[in-house]
Protein backbone atom coordinates (compact mmCIF):
# COMPACT_ATOMS: atom_id res chain seq x y z
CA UNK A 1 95.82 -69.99 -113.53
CA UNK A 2 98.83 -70.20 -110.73
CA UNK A 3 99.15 -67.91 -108.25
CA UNK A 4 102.35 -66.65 -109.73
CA UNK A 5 99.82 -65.85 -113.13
CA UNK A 6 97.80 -64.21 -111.16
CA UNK A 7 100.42 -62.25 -109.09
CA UNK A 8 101.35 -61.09 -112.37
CA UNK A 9 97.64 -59.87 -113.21
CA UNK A 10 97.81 -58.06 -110.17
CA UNK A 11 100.50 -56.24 -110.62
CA UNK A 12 99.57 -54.96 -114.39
CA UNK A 13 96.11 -54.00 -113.15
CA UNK A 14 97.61 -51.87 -110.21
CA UNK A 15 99.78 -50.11 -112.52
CA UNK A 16 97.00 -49.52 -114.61
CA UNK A 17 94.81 -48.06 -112.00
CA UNK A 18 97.69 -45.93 -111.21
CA UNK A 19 98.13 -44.84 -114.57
CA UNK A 20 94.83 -43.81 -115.06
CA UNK A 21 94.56 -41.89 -111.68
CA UNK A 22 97.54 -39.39 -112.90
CA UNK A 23 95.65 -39.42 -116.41
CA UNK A 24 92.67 -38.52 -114.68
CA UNK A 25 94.42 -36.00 -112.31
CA UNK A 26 95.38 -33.79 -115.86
CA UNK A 27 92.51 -34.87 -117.88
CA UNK A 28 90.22 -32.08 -119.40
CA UNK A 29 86.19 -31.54 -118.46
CA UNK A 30 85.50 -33.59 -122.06
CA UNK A 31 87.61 -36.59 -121.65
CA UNK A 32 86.88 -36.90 -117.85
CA UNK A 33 83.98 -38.94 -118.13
CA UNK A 34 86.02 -41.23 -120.21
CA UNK A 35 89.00 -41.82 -118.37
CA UNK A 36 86.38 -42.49 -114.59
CA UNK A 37 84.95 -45.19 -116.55
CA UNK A 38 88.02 -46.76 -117.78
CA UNK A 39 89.52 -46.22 -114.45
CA UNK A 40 85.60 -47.89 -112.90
CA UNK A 41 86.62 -50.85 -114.59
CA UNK A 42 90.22 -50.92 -113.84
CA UNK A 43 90.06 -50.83 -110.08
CA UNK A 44 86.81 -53.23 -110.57
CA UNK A 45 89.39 -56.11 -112.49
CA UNK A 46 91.75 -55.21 -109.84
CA UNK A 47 89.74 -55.97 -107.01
CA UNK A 48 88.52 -59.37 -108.44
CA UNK A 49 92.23 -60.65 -109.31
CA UNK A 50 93.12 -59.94 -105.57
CA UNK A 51 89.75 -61.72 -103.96
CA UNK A 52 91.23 -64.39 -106.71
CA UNK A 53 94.65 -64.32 -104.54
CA UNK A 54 93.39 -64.10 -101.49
CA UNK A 55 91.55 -67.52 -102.30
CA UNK A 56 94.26 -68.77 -103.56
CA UNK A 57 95.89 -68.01 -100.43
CA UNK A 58 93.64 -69.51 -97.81
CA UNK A 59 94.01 -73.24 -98.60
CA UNK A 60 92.50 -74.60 -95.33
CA UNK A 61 90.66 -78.02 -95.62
CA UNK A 62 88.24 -76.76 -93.54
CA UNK A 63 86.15 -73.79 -93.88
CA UNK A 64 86.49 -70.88 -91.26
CA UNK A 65 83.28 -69.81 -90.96
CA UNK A 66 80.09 -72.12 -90.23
């Protein structure tokens, strides 16, 4: 996947955390538990599509740390 790909990715998945915050923020005792799981997952996709960047990013030939 480019970087532009995953840019994209990125993007979507922030706007879907964000969407599920406000959700979450209005959300009634029943379909809390719900949404915090959805919203688990969410930030958990989000945080592997920007390690995926950030890799993406750091094309060194050498590694930094020994």
């Amino acid at each position: 996947m480019s970087l532009r790909d995953l840019a994209r990715e990125l993007y979507r998945a922030q706007q879907q955390v964000e969407r599920l915050e406000k959700l979450l923020s209005s959300a009634t005792t029943e379909k809390e538990v719900a949404i915090r799981q959805e919203l688990q997952d969410a930030q958990a996709e989000r945080c592997q599509l920007q390690k995926m960047i950030d890799g993406r990013k750091d094309s060194s030939p050498l590694p930094r740390k020994f």
